[in-house]
Protein backbone atom coordinates (compact mmCIF):
# COMPACT_ATOMS: atom_id res chain seq x y z
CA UNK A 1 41.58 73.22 138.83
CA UNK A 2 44.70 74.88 140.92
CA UNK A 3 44.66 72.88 144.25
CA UNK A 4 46.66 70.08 142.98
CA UNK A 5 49.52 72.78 142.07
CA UNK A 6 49.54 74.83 144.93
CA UNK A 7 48.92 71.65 147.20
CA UNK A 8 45.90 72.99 148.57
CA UNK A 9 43.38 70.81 150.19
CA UNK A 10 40.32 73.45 149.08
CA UNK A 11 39.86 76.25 146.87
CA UNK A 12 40.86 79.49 149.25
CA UNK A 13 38.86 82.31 148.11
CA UNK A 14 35.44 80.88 147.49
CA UNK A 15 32.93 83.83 148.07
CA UNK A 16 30.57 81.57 149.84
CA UNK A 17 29.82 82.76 153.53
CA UNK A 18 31.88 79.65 155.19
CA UNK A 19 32.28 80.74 158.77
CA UNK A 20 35.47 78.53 158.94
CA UNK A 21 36.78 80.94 156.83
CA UNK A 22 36.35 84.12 158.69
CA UNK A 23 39.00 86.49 159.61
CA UNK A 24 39.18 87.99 162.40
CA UNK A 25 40.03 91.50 161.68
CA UNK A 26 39.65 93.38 164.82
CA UNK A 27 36.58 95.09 163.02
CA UNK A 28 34.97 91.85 162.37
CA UNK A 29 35.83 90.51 165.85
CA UNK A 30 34.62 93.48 167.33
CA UNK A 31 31.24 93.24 165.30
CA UNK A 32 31.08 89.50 166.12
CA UNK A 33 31.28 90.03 169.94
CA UNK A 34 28.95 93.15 169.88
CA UNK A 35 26.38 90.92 168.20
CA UNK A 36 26.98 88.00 170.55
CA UNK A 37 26.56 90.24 172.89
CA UNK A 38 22.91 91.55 171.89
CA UNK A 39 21.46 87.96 171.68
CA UNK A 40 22.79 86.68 174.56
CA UNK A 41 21.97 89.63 177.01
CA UNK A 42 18.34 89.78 174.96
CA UNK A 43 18.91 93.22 174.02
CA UNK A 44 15.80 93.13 171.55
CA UNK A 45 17.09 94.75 168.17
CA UNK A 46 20.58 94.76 166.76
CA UNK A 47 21.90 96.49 163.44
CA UNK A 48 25.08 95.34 161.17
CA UNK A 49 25.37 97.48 158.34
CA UNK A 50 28.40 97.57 155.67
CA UNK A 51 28.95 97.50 152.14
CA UNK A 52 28.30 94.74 149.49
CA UNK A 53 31.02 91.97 149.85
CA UNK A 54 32.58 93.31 153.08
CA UNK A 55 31.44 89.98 155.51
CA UNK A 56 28.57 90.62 156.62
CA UNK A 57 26.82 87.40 155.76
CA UNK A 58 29.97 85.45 157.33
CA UNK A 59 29.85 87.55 160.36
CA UNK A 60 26.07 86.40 160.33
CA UNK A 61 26.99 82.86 159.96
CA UNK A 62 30.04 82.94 162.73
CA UNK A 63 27.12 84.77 164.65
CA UNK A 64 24.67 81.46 164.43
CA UNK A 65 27.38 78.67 164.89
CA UNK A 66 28.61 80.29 168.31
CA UNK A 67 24.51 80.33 169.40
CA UNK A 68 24.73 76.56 169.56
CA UNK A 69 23.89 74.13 172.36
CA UNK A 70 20.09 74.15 171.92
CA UNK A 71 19.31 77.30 173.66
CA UNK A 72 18.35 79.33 170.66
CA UNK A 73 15.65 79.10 167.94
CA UNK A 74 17.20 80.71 164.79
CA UNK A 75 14.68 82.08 161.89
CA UNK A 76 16.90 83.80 158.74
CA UNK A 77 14.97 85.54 156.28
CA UNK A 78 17.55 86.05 153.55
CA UNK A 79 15.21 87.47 150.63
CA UNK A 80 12.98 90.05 152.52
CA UNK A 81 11.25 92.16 149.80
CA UNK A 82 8.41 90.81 150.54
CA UNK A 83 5.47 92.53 151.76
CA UNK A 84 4.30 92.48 155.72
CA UNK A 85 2.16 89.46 155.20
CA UNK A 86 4.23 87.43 153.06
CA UNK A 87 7.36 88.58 155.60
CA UNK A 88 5.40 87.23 158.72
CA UNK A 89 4.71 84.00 157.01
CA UNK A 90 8.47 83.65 155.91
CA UNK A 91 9.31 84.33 159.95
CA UNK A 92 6.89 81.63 160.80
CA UNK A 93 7.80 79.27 158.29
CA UNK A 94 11.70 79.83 159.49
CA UNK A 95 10.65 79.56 163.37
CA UNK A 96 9.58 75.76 162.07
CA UNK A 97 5.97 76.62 161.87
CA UNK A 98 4.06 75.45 158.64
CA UNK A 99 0.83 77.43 159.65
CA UNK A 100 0.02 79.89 157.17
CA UNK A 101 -2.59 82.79 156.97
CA UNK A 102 -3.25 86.20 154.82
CA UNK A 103 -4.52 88.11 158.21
CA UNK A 104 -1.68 89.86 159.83
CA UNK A 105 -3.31 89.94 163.28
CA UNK A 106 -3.98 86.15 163.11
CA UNK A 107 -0.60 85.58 161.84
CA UNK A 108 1.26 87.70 164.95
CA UNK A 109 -0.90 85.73 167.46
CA UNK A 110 0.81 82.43 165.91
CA UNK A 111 4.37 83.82 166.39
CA UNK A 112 3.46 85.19 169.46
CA UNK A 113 2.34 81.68 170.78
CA UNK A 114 6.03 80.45 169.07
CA UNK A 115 7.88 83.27 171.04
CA UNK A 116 6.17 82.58 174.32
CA UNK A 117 6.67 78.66 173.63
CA UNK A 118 10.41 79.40 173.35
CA UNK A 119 10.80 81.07 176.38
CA UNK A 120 8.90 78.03 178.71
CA UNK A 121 11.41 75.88 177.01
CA UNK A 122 14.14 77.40 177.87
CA UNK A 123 15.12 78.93 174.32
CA UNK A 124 15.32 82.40 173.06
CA UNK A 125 13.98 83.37 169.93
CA UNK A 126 16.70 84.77 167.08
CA UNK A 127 15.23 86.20 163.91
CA UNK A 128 18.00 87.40 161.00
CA UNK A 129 16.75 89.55 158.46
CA UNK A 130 19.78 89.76 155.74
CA UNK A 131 19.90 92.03 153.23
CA UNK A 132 17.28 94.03 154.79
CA UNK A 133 17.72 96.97 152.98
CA UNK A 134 15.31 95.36 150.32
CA UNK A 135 12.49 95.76 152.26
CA UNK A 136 10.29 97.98 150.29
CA UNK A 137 7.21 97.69 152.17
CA UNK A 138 7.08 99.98 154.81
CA UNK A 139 4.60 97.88 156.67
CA UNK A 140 6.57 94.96 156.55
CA UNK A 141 8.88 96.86 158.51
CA UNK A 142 6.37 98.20 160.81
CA UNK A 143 5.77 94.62 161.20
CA UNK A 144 9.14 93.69 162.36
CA UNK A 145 8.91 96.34 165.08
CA UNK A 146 5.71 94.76 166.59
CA UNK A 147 7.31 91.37 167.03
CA UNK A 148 9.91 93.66 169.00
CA UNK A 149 6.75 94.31 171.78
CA UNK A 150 6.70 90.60 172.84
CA UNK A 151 8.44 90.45 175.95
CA UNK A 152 8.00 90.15 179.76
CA UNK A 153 8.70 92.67 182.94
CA UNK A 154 12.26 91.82 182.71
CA UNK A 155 13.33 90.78 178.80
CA UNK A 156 12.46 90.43 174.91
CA UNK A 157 11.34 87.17 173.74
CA UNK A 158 12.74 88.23 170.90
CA UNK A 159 16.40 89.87 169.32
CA UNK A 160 16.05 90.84 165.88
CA UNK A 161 19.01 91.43 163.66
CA UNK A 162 18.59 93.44 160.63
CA UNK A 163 21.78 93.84 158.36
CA UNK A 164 22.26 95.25 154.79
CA UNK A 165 24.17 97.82 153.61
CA UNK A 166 24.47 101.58 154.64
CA UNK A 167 21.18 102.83 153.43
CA UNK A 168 19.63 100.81 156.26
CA UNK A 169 20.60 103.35 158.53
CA UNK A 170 19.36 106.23 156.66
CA UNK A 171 15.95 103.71 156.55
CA UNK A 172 15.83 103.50 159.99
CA UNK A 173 16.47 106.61 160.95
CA UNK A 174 13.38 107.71 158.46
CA UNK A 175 11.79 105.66 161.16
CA UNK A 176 11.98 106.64 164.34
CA UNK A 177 9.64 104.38 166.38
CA UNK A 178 12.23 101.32 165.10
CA UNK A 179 15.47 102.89 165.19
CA UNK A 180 15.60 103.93 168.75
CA UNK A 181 14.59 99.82 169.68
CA UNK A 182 18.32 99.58 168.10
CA UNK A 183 20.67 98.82 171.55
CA UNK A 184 23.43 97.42 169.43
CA UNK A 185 25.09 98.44 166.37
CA UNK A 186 28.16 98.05 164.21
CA UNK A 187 29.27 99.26 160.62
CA UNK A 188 31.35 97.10 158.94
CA UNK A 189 34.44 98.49 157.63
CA UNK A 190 36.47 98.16 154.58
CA UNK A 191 40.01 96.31 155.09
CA UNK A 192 43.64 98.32 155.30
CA UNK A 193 46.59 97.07 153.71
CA UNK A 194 47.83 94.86 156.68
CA UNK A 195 44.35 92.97 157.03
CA UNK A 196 44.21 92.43 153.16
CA UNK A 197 47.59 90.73 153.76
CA UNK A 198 46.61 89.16 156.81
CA UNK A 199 43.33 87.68 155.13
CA UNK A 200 44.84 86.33 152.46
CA UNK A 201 47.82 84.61 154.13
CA UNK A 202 44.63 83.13 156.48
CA UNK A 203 42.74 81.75 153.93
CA UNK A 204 45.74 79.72 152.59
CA UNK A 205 46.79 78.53 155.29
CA UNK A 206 43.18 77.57 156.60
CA UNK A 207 43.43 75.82 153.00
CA UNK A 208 46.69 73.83 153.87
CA UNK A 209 49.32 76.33 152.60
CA UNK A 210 51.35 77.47 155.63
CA UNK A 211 53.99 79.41 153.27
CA UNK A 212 53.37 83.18 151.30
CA UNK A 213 53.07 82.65 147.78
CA UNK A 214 51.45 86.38 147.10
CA UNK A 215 54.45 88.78 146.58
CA UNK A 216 54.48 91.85 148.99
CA UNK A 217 53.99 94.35 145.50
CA UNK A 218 50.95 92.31 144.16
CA UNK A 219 49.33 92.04 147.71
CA UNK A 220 49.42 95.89 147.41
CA UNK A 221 48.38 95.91 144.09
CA UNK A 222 45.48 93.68 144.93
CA UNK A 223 44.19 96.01 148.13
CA UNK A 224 43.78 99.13 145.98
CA UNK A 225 42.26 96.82 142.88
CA UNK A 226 39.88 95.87 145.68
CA UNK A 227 39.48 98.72 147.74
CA UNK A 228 40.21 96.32 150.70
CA UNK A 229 36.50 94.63 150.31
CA UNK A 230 36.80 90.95 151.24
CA UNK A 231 34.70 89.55 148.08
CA UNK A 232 36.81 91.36 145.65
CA UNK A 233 39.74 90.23 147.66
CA UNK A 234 38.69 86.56 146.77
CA UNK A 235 37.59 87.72 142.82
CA UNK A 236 40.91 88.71 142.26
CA UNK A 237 43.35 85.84 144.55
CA UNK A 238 40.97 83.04 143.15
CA UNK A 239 41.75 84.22 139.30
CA UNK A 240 45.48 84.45 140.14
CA UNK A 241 46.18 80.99 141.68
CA UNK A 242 44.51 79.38 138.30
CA UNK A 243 46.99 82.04 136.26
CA UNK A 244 49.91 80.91 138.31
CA UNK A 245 49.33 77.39 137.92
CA UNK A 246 49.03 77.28 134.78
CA UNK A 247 51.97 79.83 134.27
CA UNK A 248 53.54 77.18 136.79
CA UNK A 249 55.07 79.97 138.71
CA UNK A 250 56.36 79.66 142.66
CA UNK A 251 55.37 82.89 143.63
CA UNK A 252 52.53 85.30 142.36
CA UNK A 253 54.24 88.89 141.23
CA UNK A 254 52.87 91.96 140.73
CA UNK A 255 52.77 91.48 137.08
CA UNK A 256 50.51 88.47 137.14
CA UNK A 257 48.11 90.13 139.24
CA UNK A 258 48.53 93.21 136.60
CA UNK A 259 47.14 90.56 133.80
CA UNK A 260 44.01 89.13 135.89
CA UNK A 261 42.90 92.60 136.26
């Protein structure tokens, strides 16, 4: 409704997890690389924790599009309160396998045979759980540190990277025998004042702005509205380009930004 205005070629703060749009805070770069890092070296288990709307599902997506060229095979579970059978069929199904079974044993073999597939080919196996911290099923998450076991003398056939917010620490820590497979880990972290400037300036000009139009008071104004979390970032930017347009203002003040909260 406010790209015509503002001469934008997309909306700027959608809060869908479009890796084009990611910024690369030195937190998020730094979580980025560490994960790279884990899949590529086969490192077994990785862990990307941070609170709700902070990236971590973009970081996740950035994650996948630099694994390209073929040499991965990629299963995300994005809904994974499911219980240890239903969450091995959901791996399977994601690894591009349509067997299905209600015996976990049987069902392990299968992904097994999928893992050590992977590796004659040439590709190492990726599985994403998202949101993990839904996992209510304490077997299910017993299960996920089985798959962990496949692996020869010298590497994992698998990496498996659980994120969700904080309490998946305090899960895993409630669970010893998984949390010390963990080699890799990263919180995700909140943005400061100059990011939440930063971000914002990138996301307009990644949508064909290449000039401020966000006032230096209301980008204040907006990082302690938002606490510096990216999604509310976008709640509150998206809300105040439609008010400006159809105030038909040049520049977005403070006071604007006072009336979309």
């Amino acid at each position: 409704m406010y790209t015509e205005y503002w001469r934008l070629s997309r909306k700027p703060f959608e809060n869908s997890p479009d890796p084009s749009y990611l910024y690369h805070s030195t937190d998020h770069r730094d979580a980025l690389n560490k994960l790279l890092y884990a899949v590529r070296e086969r490192k077994g288990c990785a862990l990307l924790t941070g609170e709700y709307g902070c990236g971590k599902t973009t970081v996740i997506r950035a994650l996948v599009r630099n694994l390209g060229g073929g040499k991965f095979d990629i299963a995300v579970v994005n809904n994974p309160r499911l219980t240890d059978v239903e969450l091995l069929n959901e791996v399977l199904y994601q690894l591009g396998d349509d067997r299905q079974s209600e015996k976990r044993l049987e069902l392990s073999r299968i992904i097994g045979d999928v893992l050590y597939r992977n590796t004659n080919d040439g590709k190492h196996t990726l599985l994403i759980v998202d949101e993990a911290q839904l996992i209510r099923d304490e077997g299910a998450l017993e299960e996920l540190r089985l798959l962990s076991n496949y692996q020869l003398e010298d590497r994992f056939l698998l990496t498996l990277l659980l994120a969700g917010q904080p309490e998946l620490s305090e899960r895993l820590r409630a669970m010893p025998q998984l949390d010390q497979r963990v080699a890799v880990r990263h919180h995700l972290k909140s943005f400061q004042l100059e990011d939440t400037a930063n971000y914002i300036f990138h996301r307009l000009r990644l949508s064909g702005l290449d000039r401020p139009i966000f006032a230096d008071e209301a980008v204040k104004l907006i990082f302690r509205a938002s606490d510096g979390i990216p999604r509310k970032i976008n709640n509150v930017c998206d809300l105040a380009l439609l008010a400006g347009a159809n105030k038909k203002v040049e520049v977005i003040d403070v006071d604007l930004v006072k009336s979309v909260l």
